[in-house]
Protein backbone atom coordinates (compact mmCIF):
# COMPACT_ATOMS: atom_id res chain seq x y z
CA UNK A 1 -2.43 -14.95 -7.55
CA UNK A 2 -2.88 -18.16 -9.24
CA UNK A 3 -5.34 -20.73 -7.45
CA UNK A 4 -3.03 -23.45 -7.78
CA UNK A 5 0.47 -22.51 -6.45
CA UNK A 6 -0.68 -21.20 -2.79
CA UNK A 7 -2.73 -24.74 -2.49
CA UNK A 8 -0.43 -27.24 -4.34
CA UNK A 9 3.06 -25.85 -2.07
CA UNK A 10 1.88 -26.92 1.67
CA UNK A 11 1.62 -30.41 0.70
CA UNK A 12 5.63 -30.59 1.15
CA UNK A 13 5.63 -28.00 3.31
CA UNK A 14 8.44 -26.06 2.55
CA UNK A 15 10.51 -24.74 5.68
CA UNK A 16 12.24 -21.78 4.10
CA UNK A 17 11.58 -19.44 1.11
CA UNK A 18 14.55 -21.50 -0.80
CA UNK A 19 12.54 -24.53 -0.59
CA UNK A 20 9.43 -22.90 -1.25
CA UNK A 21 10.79 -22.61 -4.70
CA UNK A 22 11.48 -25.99 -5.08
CA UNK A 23 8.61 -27.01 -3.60
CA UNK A 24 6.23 -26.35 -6.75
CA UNK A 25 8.56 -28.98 -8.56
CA UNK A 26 8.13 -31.50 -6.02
CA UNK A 27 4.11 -31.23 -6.71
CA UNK A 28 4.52 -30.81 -10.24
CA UNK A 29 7.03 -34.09 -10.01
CA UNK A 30 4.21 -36.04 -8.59
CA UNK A 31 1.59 -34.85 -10.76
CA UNK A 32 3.47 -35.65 -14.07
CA UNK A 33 3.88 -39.25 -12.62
CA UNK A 34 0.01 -40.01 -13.00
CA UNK A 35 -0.76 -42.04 -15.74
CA UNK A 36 -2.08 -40.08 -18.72
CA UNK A 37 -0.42 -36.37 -17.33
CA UNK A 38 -1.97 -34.07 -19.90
CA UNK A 39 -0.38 -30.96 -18.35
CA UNK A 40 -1.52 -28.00 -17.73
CA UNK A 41 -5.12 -27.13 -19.53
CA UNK A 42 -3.62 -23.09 -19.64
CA UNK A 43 -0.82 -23.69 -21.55
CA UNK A 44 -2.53 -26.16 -23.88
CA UNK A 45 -5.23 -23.50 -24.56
CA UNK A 46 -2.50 -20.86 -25.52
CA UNK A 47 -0.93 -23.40 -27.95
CA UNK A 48 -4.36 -24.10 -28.83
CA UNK A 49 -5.45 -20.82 -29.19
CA UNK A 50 -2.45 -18.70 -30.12
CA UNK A 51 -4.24 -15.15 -30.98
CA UNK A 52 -3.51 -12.64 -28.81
CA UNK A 53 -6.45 -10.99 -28.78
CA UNK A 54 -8.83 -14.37 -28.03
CA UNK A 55 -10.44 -14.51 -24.36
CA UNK A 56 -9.28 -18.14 -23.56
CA UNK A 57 -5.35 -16.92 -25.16
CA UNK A 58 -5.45 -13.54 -22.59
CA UNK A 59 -6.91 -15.78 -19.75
CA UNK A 60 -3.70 -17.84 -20.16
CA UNK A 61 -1.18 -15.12 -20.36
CA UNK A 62 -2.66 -13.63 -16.89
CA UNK A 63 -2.29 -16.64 -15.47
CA UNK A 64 1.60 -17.24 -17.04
CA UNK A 65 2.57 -13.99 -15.66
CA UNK A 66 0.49 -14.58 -12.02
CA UNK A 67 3.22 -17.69 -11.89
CA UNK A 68 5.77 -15.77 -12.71
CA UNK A 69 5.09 -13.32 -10.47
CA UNK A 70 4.57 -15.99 -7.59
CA UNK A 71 8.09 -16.96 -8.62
CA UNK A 72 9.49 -13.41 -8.34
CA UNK A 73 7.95 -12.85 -4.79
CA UNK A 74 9.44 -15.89 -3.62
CA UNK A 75 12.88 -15.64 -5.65
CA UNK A 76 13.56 -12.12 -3.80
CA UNK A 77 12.46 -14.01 -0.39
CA UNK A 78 14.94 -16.43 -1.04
CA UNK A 79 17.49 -13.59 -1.12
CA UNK A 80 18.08 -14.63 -5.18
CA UNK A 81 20.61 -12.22 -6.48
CA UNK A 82 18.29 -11.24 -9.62
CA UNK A 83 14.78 -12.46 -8.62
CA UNK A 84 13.13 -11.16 -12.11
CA UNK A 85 15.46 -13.37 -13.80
CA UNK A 86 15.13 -16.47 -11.35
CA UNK A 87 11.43 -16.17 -12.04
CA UNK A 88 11.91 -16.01 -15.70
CA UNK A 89 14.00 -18.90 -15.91
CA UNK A 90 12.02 -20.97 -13.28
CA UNK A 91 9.06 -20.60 -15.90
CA UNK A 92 11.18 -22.90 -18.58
CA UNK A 93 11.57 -26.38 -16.69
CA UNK A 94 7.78 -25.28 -15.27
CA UNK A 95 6.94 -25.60 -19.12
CA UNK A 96 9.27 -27.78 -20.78
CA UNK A 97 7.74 -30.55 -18.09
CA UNK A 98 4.20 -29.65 -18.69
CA UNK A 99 4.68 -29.96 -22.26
CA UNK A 100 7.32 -32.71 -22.53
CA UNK A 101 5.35 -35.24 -19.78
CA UNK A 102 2.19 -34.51 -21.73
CA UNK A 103 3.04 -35.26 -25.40
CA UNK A 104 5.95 -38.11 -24.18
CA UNK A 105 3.99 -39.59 -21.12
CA UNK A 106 7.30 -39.45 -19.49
CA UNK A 107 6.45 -39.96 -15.45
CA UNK A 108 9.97 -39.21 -14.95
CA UNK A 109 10.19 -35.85 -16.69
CA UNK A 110 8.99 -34.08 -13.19
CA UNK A 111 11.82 -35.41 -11.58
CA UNK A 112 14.11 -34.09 -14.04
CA UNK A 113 12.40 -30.64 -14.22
CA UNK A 114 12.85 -30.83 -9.59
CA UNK A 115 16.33 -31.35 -10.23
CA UNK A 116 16.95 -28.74 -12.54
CA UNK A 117 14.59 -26.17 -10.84
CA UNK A 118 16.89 -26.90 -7.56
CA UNK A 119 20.23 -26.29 -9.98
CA UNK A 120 19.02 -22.77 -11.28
CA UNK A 121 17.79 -22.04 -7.62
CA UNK A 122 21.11 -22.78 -6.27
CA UNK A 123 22.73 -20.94 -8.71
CA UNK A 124 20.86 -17.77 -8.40
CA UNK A 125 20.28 -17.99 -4.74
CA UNK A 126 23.43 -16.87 -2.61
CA UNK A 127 23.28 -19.35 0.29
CA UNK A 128 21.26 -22.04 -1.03
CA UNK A 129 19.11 -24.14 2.04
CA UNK A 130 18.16 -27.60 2.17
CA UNK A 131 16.40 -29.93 4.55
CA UNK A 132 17.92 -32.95 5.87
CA UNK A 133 14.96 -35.06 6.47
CA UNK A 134 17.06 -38.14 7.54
CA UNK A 135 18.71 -35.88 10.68
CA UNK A 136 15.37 -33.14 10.85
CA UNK A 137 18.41 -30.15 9.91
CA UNK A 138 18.71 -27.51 7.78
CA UNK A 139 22.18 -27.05 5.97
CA UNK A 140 23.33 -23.85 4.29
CA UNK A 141 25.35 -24.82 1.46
CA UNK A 142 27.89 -21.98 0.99
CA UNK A 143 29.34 -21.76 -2.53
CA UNK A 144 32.00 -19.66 -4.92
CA UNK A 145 29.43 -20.20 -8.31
CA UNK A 146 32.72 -21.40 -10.11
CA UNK A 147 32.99 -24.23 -12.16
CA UNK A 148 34.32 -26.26 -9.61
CA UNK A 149 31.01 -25.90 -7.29
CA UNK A 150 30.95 -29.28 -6.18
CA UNK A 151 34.78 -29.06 -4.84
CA UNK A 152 34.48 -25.72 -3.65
CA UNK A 153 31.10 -26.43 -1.42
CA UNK A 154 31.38 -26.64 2.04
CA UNK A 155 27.85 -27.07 4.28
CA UNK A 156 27.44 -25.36 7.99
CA UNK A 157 25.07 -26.97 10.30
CA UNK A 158 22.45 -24.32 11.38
């Protein structure tokens, strides 16, 4: 497994395997508000080093599909109807803000990325779960997955 994920997700301690999911987006939000972000030094060094067969380029790809796998593990904990395709999709807004905060110094690109990351989490998971930190509750946000999700939400205390 990759070093980084099982370290960087207790800092927010995440209370269920929904917000486990989330919760590398929260760390990643943080990190890409430090001045001068460069993002991360594996995906520079496959940009940098695009030939499949190099040592650094192969180092990189392990580690790409280590996250993605760390995303799968936790997508089919979260009860995610397709977890493969959670994971896979989880690994753009992972990307996109490593590579957009980077190159744009944009400190508010993580937040963006946390906000979509919870979107395509909701979406694929079937009873999505957040924490209430102002009342210390967890809701379970039922939903139909229709256009009209924000009308047709309802949320049960648990």
């Amino acid at each position: 497994m990759s070093d980084w994920l099982p370290d960087c997700v207790p800092q927010v301690r995440p209370a269920t395997p929904h917000a486990r999911l989330s919760a590398v987006f929260e760390v990643l939000a943080g990190d890409t508000a430090a001045l001068r972000y460069r993002g991360c030094p594996l995906l520079n060094t496959s940009k940098g080093l695009p030939w499949g067969a190099h040592p650094a380029h192969l180092v990189a790809v392990n580690h790409k599909e280590q996250v993605r796998d760390w995303f799968h593990s936790r997508a089919a904990n979260a009860d995610a109807r397709d977890p493969a395709q959670l994971a896979d999709e989880l690994l753009i807004p992972l990307d996109g803000t490593d590579a957009t905060a980077a190159v744009l110094d944009d400190a508010a690109c993580g937040q963006r990325a946390l906000r979509l990351a919870r979107l395509v989490i909701d979406d694929a998971c079937a009873a999505p779960i957040h924490f209430d930190a102002s009342t210390s509750s967890t809701r379970v946000a039922r939903s139909c997955h229709s256009a009209a999700r924000s009308t047709s939400e309802r949320a049960v205390e648990v």
